[in-house]
N, C-alpha and C. Protein backbone atom coordinates (compact mmCIF):
# COMPACT_ATOMS: atom_id res chain seq x y z
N UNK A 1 0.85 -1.19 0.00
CA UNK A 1 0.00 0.00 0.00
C UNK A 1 0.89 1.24 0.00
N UNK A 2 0.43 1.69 -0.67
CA UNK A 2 1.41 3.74 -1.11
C UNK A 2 1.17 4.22 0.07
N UNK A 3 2.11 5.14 0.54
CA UNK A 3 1.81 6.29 1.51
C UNK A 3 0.95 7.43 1.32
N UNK A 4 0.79 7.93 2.13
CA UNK A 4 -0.33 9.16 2.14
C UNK A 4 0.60 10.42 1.48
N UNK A 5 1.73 10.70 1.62
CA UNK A 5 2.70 10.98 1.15
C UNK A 5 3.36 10.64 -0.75
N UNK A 6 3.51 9.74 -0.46
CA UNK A 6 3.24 9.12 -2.07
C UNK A 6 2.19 9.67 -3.02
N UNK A 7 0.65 9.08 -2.07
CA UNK A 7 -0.32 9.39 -3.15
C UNK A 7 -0.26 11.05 -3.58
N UNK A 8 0.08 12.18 -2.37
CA UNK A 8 -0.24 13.17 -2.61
C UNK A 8 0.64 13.59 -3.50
N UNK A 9 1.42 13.16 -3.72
CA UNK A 9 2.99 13.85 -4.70
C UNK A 9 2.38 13.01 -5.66
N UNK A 10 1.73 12.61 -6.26
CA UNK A 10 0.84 11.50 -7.65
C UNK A 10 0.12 12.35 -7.79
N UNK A 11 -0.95 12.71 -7.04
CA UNK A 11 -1.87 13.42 -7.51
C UNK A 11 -1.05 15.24 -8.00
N UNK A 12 -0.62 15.51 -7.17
CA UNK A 12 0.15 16.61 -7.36
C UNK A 12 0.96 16.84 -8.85
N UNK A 13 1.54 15.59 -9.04
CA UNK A 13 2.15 15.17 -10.35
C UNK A 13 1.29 15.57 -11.75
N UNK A 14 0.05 15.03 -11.21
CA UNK A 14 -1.13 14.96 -12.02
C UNK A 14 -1.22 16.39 -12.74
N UNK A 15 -1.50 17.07 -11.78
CA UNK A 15 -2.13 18.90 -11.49
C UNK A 15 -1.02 19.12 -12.54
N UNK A 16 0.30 19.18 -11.83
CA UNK A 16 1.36 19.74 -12.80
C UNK A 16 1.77 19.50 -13.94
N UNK A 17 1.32 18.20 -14.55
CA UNK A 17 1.79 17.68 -15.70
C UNK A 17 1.20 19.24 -17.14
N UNK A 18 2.42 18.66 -17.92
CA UNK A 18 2.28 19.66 -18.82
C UNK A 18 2.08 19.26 -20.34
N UNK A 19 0.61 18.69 -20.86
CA UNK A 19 0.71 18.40 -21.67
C UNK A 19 -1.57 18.27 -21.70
N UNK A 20 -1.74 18.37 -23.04
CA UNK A 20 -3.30 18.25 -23.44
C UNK A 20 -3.56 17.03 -24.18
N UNK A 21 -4.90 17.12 -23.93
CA UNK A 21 -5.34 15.52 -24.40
C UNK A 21 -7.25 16.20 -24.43
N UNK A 22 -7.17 16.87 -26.56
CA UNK A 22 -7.84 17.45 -26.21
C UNK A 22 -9.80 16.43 -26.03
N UNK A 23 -10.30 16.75 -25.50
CA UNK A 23 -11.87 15.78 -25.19
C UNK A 23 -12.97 15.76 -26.08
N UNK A 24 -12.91 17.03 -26.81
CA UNK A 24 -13.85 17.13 -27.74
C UNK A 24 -13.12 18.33 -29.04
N UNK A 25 -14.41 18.95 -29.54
CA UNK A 25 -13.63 19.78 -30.76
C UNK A 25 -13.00 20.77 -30.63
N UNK A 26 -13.04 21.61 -31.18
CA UNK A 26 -12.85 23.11 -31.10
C UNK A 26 -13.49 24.27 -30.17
N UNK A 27 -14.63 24.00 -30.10
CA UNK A 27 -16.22 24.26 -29.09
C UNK A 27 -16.21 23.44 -28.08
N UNK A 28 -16.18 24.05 -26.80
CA UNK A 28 -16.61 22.91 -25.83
C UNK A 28 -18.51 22.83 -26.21
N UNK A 29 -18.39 21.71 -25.36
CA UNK A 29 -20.18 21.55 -25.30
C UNK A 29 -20.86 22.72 -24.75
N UNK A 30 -22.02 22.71 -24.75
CA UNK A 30 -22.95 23.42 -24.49
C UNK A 30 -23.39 23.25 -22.95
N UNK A 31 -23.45 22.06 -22.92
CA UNK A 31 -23.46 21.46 -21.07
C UNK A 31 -22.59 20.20 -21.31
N UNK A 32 -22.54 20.21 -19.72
CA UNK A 32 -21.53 18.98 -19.40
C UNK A 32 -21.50 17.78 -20.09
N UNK A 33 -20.65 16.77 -20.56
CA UNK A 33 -20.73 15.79 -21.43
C UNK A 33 -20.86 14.88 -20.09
N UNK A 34 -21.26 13.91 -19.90
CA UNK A 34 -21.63 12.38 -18.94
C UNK A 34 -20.60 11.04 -19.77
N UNK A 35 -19.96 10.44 -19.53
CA UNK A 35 -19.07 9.83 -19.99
C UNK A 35 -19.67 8.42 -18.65
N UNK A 36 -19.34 7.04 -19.74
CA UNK A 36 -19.73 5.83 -18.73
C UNK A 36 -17.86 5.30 -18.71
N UNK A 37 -17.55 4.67 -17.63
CA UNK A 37 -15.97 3.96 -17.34
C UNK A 37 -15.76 3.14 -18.40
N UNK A 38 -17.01 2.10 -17.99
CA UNK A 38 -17.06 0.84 -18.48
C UNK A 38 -17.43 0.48 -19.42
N UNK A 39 -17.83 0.93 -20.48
CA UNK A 39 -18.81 0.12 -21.46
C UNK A 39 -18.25 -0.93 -21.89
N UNK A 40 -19.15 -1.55 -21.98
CA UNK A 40 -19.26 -3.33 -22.36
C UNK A 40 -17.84 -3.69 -21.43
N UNK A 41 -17.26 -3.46 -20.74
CA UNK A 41 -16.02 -4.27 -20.41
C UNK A 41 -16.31 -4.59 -18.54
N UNK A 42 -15.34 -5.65 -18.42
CA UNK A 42 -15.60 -5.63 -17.19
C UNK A 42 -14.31 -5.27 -16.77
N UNK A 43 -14.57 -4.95 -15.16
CA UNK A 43 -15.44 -5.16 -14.17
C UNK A 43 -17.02 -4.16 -14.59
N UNK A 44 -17.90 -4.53 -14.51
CA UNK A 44 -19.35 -3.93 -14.56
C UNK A 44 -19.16 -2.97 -13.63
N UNK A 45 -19.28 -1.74 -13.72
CA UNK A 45 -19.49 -0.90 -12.60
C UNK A 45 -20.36 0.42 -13.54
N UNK A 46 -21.04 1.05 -12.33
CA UNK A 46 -21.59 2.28 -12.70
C UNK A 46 -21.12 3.92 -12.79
N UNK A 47 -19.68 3.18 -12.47
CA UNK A 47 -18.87 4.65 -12.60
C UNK A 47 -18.90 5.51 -13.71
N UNK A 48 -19.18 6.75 -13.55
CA UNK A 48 -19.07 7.59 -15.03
C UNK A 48 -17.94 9.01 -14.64
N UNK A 49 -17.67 9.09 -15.16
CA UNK A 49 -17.20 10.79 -15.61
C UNK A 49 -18.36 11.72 -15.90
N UNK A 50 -18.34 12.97 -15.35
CA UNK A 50 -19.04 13.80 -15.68
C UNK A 50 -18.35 15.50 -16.38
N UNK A 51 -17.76 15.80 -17.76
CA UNK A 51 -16.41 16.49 -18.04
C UNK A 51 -17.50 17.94 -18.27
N UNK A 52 -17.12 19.07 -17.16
CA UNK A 52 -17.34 20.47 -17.60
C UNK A 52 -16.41 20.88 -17.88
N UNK A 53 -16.08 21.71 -19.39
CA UNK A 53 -15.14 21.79 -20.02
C UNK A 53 -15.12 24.26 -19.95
N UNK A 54 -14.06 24.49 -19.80
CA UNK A 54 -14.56 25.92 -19.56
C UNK A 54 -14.53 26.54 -21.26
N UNK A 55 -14.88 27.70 -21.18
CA UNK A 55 -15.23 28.60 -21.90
C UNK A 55 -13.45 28.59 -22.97
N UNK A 56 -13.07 29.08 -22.06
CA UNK A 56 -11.23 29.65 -22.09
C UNK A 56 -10.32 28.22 -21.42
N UNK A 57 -10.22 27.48 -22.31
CA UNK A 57 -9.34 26.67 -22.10
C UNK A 57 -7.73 26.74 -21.55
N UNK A 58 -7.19 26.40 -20.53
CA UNK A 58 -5.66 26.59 -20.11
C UNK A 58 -5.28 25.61 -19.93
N UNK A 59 -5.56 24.50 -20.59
CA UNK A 59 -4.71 23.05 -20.83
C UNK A 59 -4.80 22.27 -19.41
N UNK A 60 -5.04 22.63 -18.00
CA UNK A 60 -5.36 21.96 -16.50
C UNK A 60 -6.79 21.27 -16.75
N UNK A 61 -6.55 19.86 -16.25
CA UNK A 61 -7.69 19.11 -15.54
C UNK A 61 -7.66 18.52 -14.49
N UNK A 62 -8.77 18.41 -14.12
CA UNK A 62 -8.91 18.11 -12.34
C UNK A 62 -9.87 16.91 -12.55
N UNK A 63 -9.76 15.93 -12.37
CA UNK A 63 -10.13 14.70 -11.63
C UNK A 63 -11.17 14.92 -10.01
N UNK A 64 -12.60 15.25 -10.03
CA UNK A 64 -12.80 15.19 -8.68
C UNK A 64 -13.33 14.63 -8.16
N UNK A 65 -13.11 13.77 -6.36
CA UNK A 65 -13.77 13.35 -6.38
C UNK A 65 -14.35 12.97 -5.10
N UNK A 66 -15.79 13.60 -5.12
CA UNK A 66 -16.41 13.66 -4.28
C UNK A 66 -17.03 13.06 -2.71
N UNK A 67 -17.11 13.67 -1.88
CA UNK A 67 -17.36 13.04 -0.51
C UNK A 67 -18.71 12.20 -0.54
N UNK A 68 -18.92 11.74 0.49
CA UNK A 68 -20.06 11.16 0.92
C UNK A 68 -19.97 10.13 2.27
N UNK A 69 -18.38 9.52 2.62
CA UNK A 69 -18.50 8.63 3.03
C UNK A 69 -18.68 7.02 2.70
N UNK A 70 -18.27 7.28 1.51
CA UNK A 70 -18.93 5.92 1.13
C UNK A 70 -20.66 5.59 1.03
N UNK A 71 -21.27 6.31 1.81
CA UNK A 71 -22.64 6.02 1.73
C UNK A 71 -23.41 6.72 0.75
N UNK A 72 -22.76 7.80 0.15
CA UNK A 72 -23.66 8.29 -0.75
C UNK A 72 -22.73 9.46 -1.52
N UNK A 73 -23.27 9.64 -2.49
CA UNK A 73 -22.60 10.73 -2.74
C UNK A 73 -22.76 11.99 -2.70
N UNK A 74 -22.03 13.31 -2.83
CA UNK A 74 -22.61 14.26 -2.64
C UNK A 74 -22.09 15.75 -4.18
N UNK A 75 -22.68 14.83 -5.33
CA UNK A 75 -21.81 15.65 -6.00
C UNK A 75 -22.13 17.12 -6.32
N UNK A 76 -23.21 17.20 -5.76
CA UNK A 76 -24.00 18.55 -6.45
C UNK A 76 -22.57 19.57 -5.76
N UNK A 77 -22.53 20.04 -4.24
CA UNK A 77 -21.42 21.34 -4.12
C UNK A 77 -20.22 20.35 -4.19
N UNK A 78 -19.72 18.98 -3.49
CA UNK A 78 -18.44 18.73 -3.80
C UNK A 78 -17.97 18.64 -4.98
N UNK A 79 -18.92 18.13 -6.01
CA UNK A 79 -18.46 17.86 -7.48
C UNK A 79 -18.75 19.19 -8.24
N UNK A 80 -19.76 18.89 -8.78
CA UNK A 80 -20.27 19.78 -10.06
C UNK A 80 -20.06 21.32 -9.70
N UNK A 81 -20.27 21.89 -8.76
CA UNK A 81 -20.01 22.99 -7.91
C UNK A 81 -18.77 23.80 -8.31
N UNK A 82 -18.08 22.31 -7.65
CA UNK A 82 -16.13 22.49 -7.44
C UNK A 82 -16.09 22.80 -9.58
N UNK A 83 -16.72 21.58 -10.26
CA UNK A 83 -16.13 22.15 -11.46
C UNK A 83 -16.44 23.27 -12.45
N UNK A 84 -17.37 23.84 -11.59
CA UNK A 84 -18.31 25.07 -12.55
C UNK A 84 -16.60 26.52 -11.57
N UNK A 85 -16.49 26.08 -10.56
CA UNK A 85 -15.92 27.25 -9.88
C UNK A 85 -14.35 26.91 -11.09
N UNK A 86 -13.27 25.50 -11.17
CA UNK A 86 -12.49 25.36 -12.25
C UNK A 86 -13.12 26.05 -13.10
N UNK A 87 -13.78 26.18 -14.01
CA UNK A 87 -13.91 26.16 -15.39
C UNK A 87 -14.03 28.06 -15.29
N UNK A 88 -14.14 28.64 -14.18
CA UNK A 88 -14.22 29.97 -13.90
C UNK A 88 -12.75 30.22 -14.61
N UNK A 89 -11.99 29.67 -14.15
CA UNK A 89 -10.13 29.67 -14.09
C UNK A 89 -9.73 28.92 -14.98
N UNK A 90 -10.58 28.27 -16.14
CA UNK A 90 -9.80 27.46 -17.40
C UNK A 90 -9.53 26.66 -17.31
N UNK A 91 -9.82 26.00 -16.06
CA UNK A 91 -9.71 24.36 -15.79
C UNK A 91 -10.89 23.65 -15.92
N UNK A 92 -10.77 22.22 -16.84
CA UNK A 92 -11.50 21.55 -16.96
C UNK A 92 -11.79 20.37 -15.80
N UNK A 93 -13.01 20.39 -15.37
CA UNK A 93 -13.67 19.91 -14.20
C UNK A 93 -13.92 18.62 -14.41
N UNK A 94 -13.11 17.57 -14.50
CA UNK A 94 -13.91 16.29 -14.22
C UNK A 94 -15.01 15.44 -12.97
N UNK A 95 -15.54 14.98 -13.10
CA UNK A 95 -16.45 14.79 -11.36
C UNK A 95 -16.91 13.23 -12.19
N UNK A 96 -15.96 12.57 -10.87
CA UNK A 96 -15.81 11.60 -11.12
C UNK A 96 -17.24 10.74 -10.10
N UNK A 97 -17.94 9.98 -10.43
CA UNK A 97 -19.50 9.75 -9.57
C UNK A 97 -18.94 8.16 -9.62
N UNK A 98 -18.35 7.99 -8.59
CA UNK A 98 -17.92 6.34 -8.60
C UNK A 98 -19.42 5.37 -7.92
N UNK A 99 -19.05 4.22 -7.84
CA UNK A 99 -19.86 3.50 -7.25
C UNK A 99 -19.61 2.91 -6.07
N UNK A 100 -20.50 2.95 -5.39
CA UNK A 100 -20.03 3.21 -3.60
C UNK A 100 -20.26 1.79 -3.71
N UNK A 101 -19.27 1.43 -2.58
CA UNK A 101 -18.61 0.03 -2.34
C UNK A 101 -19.52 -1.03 -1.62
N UNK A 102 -20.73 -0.64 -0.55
CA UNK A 102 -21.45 -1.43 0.23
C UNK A 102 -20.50 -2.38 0.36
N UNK A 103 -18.98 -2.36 1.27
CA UNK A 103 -18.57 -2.74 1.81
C UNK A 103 -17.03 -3.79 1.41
N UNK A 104 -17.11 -3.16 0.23
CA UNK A 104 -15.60 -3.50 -0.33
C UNK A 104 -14.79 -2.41 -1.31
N UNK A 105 -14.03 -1.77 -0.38
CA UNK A 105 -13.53 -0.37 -0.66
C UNK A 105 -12.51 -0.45 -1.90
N UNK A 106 -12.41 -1.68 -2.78
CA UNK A 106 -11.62 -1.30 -3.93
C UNK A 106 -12.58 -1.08 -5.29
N UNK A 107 -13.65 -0.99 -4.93
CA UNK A 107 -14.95 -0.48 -5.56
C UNK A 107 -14.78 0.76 -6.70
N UNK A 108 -14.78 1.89 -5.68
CA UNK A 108 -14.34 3.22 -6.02
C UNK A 108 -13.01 3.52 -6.57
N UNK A 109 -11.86 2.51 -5.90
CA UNK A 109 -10.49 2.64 -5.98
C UNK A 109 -10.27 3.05 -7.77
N UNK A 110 -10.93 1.75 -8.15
CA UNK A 110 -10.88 1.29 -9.31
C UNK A 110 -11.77 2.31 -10.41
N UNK A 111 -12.94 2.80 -10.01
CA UNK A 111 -13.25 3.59 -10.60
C UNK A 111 -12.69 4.70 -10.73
N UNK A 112 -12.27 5.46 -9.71
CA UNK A 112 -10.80 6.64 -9.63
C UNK A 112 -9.67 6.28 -10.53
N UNK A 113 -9.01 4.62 -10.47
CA UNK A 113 -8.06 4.91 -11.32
C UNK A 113 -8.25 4.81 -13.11
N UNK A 114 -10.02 4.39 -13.09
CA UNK A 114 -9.94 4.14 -14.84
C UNK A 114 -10.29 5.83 -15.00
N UNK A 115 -11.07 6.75 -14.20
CA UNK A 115 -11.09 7.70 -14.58
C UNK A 115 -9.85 8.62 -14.93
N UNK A 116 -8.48 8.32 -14.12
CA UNK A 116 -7.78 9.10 -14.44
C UNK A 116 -7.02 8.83 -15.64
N UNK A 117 -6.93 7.50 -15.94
CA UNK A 117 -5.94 6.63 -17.07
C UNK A 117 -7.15 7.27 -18.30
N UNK A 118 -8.28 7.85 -18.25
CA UNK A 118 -9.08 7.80 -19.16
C UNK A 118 -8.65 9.83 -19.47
N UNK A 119 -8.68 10.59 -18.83
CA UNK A 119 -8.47 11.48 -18.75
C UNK A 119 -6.82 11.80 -19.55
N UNK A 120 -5.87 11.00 -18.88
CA UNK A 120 -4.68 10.95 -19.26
C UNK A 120 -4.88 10.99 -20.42
């Protein structure tokens, strides 16, 4: 298992990386695009991406992902909130809506890491 230390210098890594991977055309969307993890593949899960893309693009994306506890989620101010306030600043808002574990915490793990390998 990584350190708490580790993970944060990963994610940090993330933020700083310097390079685009652009999501759609020339135009962002009009509203948020909904993206599924999984299609047709397994593991089956209900994880999706949810990508608000800003006005004024500055090449940053954020991966977020939201509280609840495990019991629920709460994406309306932790997620969608957090990515309308990015996209103020040219960062593109991912809000990542994993699927809560009912009691086996590599559930979400896994949905966090296809979201970011998908983003990458």
């Amino acid at each position: 298992m990584q350190s708490l230390s580790h993970q944060i210098l990963l994610v940090w890594g993330l933020i700083l990386s310097e390079f685009t991977v652009p999501l759609f055309g020339a135009e962002p969307p009009a509203k948020p695009k909904k993206i599924s993890l999984w299609t047709g593949e397994m593991p089956p899960s209900k994880g999706a991406i949810t990508v608000h893309m800003p006005s004024q693009n500055n090449g940053a994306t954020i991966v977020i992902c939201p509280g609840g506890g495990y019991g629920g989620l709460v994406t309306g101010a932790e997620g969608h909130g957090i990515a309308r306030w990015l996209n103020k600043h040219g960062i593109v808002g991912v809000v990542l809506e994993y699927e809560l574990p009912k009691g086996r915490s590599m559930i979400p793990l896994r949905d966090a890491q296809r979201a970011i390998r998908y983003v990458r």
